[in-house]
C-alpha atoms as a PDB file:
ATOM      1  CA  UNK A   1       0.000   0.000   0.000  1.00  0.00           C
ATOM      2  CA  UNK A   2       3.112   2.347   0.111  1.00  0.00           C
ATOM      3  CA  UNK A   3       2.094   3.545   3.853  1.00  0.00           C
ATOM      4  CA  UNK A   4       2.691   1.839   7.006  1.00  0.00           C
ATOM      5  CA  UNK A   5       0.322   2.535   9.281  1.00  0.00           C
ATOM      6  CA  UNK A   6       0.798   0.437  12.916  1.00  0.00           C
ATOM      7  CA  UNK A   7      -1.437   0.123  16.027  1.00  0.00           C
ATOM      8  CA  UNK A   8       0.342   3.442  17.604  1.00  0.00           C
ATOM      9  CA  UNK A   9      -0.576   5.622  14.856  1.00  0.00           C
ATOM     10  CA  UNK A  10      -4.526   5.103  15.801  1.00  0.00           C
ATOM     11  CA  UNK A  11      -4.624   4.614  19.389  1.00  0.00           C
ATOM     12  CA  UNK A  12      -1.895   7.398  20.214  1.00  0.00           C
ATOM     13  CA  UNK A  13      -1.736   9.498  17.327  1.00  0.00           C
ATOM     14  CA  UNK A  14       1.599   8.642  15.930  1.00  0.00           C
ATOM     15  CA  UNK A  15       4.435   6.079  15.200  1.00  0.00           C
ATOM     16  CA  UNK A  16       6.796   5.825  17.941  1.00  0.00           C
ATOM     17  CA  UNK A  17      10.790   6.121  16.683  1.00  0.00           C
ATOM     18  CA  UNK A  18      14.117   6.070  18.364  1.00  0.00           C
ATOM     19  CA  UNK A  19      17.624   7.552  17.215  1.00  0.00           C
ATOM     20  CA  UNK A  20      20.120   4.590  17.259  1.00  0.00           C
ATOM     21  CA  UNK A  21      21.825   5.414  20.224  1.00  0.00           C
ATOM     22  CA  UNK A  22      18.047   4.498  22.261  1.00  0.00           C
ATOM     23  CA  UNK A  23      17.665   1.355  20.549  1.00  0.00           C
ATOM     24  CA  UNK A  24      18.465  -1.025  22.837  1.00  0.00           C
ATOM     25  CA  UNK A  25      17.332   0.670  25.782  1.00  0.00           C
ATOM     26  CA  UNK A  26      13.888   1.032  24.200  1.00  0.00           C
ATOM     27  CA  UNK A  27      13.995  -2.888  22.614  1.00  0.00           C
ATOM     28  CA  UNK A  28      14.927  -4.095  26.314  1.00  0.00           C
ATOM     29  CA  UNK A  29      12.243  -2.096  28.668  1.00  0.00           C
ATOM     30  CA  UNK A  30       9.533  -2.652  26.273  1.00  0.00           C
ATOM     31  CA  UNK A  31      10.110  -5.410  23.721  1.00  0.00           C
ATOM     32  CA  UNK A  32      12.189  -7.802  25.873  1.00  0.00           C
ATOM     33  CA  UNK A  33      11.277 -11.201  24.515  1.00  0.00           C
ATOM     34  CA  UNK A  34       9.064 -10.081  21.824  1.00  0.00           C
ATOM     35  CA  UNK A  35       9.605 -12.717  18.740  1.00  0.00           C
ATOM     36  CA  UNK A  36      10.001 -11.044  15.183  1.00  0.00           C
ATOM     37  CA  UNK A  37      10.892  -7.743  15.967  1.00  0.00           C
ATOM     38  CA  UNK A  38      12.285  -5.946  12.569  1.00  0.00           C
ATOM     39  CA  UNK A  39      14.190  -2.520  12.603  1.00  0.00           C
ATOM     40  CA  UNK A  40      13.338   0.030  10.131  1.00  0.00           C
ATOM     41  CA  UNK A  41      15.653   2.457   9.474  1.00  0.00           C
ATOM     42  CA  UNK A  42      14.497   5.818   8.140  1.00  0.00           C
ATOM     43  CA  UNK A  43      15.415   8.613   6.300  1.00  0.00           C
ATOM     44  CA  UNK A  44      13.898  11.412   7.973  1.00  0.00           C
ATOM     45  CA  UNK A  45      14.628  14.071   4.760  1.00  0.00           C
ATOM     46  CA  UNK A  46      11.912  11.524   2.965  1.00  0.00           C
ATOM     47  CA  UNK A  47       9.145  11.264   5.936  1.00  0.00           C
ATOM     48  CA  UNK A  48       6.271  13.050   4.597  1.00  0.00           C
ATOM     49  CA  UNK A  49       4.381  13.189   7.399  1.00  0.00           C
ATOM     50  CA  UNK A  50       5.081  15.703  10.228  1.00  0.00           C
ATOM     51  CA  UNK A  51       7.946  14.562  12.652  1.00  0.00           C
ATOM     52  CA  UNK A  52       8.101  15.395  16.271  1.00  0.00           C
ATOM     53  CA  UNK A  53      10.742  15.825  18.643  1.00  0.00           C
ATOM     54  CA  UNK A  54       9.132  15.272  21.965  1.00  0.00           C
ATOM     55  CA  UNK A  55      11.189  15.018  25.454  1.00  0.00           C
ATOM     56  CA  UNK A  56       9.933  11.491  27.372  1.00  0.00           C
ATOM     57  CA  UNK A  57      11.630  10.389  30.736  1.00  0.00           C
ATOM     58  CA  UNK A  58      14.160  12.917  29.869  1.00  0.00           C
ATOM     59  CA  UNK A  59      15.484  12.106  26.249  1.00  0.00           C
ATOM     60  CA  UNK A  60      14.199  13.434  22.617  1.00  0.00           C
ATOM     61  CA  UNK A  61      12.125  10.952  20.789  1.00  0.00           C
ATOM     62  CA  UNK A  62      11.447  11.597  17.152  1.00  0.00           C
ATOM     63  CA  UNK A  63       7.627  10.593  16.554  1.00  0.00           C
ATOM     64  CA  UNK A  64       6.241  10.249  13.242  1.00  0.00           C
ATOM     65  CA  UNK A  65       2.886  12.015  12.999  1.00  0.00           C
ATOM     66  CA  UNK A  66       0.942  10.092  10.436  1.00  0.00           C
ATOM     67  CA  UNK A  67       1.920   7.181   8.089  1.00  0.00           C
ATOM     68  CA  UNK A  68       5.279   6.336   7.183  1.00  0.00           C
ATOM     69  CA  UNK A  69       5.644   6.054   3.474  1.00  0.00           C
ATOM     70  CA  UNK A  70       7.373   3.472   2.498  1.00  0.00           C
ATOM     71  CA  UNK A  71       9.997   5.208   0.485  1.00  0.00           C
ATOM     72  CA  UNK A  72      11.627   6.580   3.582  1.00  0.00           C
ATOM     73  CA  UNK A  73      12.450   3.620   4.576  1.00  0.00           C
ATOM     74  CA  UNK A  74      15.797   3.077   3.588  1.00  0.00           C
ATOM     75  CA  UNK A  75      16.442  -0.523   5.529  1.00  0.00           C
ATOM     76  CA  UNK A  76      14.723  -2.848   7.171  1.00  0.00           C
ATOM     77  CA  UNK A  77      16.166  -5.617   9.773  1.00  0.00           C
ATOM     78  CA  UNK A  78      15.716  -8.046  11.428  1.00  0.00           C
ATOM     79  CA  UNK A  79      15.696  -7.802  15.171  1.00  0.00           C
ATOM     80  CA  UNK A  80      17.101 -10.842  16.932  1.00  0.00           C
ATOM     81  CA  UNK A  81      17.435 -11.147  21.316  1.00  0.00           C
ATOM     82  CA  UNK A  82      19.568 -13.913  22.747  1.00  0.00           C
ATOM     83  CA  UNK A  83      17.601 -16.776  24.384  1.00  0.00           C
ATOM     84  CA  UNK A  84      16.769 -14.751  27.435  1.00  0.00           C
ATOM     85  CA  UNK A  85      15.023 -12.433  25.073  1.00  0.00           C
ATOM     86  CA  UNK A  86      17.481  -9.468  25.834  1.00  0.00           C
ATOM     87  CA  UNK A  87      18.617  -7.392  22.860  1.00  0.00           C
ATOM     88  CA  UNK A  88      22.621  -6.787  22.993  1.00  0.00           C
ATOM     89  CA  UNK A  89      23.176  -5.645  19.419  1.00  0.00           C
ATOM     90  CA  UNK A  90      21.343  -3.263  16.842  1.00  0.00           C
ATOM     91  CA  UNK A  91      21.949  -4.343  12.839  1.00  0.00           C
ATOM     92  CA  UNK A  92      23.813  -2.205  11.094  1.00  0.00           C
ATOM     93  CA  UNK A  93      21.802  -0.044   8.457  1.00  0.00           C
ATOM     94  CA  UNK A  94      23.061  -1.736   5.464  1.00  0.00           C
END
């Protein structure tokens, strides 16, 4: 469909994002264990929609208000944990 459009988008408004250096703080406090996880790495010069930089628990979160077109997205990864479920790594972008 050229948009992706997740659960966050309708029940809070917008698609949640991180800036690599919150990754794995982010994967570990709220997607610890989750299976299938995949990393999208964006190009935030191609986001049409309007991008936020909100402050939450003290940092700068870049939120994504409306869908992401698909065109910004300049890699996608998968997201692996070790068998505890704890994420020690982020892929590389290429």
């Amino acid at each position: 469909m050229g948009e992706y459009r997740p659960t966050s988008l309708v029940e809070e408004g917008f698609i949640h994002c991180s800036q690599p250096k919150q990754i794995l703080h982010i994967a570990n406090s709220f997607y610890r264990g989750v299976p299938d996880l995949m990393l999208l790495w964006i190009d935030p010069q191609h986001v049409r929609a309007e991008i936020r930089w909100e402050a939450v628990l003290g940092d700068d979160f870049p939120h994504i208000y409306g869908p992401l077109n698909l065109d910004a997205v300049i890699s996608v990864k998968e997201f692996v944990p070790d068998a505890n479920g704890v994420y020690h790594t982020v892929p590389d972008i290429s």
